[in-house]
Each structure stands twice: as structure tokens, then as C-alpha cells.
Protein backbone atom coordinates (compact mmCIF):
# COMPACT_ATOMS: atom_id res chain seq x y z
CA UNK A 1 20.23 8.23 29.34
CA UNK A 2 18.66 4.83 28.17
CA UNK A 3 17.60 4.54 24.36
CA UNK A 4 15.46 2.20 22.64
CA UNK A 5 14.71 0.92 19.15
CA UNK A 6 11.11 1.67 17.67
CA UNK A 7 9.94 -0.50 14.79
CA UNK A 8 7.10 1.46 14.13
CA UNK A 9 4.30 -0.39 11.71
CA UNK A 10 2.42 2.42 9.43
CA UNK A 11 -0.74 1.94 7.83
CA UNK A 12 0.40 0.79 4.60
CA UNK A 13 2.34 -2.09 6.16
CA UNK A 14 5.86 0.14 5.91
CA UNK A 15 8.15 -0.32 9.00
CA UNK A 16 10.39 2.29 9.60
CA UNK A 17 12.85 2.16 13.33
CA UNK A 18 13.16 5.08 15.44
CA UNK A 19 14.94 5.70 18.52
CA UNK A 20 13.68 7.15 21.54
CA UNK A 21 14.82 7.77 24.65
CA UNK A 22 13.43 6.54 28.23
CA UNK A 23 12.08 9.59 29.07
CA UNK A 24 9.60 8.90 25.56
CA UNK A 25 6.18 8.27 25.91
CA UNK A 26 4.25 6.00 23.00
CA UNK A 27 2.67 9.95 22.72
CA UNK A 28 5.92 11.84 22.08
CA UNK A 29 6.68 8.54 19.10
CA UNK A 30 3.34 8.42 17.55
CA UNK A 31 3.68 12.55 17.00
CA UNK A 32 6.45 12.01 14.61
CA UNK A 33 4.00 9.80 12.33
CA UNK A 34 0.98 12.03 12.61
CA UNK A 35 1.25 12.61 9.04
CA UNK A 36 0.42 9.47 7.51
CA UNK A 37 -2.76 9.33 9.38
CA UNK A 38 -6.07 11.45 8.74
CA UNK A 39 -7.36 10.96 12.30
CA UNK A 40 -5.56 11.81 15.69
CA UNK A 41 -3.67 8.92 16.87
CA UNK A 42 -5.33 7.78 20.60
CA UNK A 43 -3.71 4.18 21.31
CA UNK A 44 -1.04 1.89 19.85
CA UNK A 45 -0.37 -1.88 19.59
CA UNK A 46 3.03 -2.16 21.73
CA UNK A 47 4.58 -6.30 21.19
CA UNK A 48 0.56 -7.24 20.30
CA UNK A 49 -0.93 -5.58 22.91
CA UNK A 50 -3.30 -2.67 23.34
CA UNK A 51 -1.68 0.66 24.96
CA UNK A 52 -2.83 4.72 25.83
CA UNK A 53 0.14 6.80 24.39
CA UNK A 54 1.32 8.22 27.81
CA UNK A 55 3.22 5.15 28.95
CA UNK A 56 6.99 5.43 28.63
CA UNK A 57 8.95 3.43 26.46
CA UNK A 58 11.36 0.92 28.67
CA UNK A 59 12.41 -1.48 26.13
CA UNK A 60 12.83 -2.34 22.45
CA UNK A 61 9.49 -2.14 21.30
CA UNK A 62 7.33 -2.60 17.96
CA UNK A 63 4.51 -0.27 17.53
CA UNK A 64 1.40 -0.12 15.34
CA UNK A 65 -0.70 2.58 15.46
């Protein structure tokens, strides 16, 4: 199985790199930072661009949500 590097950008401007696999959705990613947020997490910036959580990660992505 296929992994993939996650720079994921956190509301205070933190990066912090994950790895997920290619079965991951943006959904299963954004879970594990749920806590640093006060509302539910609904979409995510993936490379600039706007994105609903249940895509699958395919590549080396950086993620703001």
C-alpha cells in the first residue's frame, strides 16, 4: 500500500506532516486535528484549492483546514 506525506497547515500557522495511506480520505486526516478547532471541519484547501473531505489522498499533499 501507497503512502503519502501530509503537511497539514493549523490555524495558528503551525505545520505539522502526517502520513496517510491511499486508502485516506482528506475526512479520515482532518479527524486527527479536530482538536484545535471549535467548529466541525467540512472542507480543506488541498495545493490552493478548495476540496469536500471524502476525496482520497493520491499524492503528496498540503492541507489547510
Amino acid at each position: 500500500m501507497q503512502e503519502y506525506s501530509v503537511k497539514v497547515t493549523l490555524p495558528d500557522g503551525q505545520v505539522m506532516a502526517v502520513t496517510a495511506s491511499e486508502s485516506d480520505t482528506l475526512e479520515a486526516v482532518a479527524d486527527r486535528f479536530k482538536d484545535y478547532y471549535e467548529d466541525d471541519i467540512i472542507l480543506g484547501i488541498v495545493n490552493g484549492r478548495l476540496r469536500e473531505l471524502n476525496k482520497k489522498i493520491k499524492v503528496t499533499v498540503s492541507l489547510a483546514l
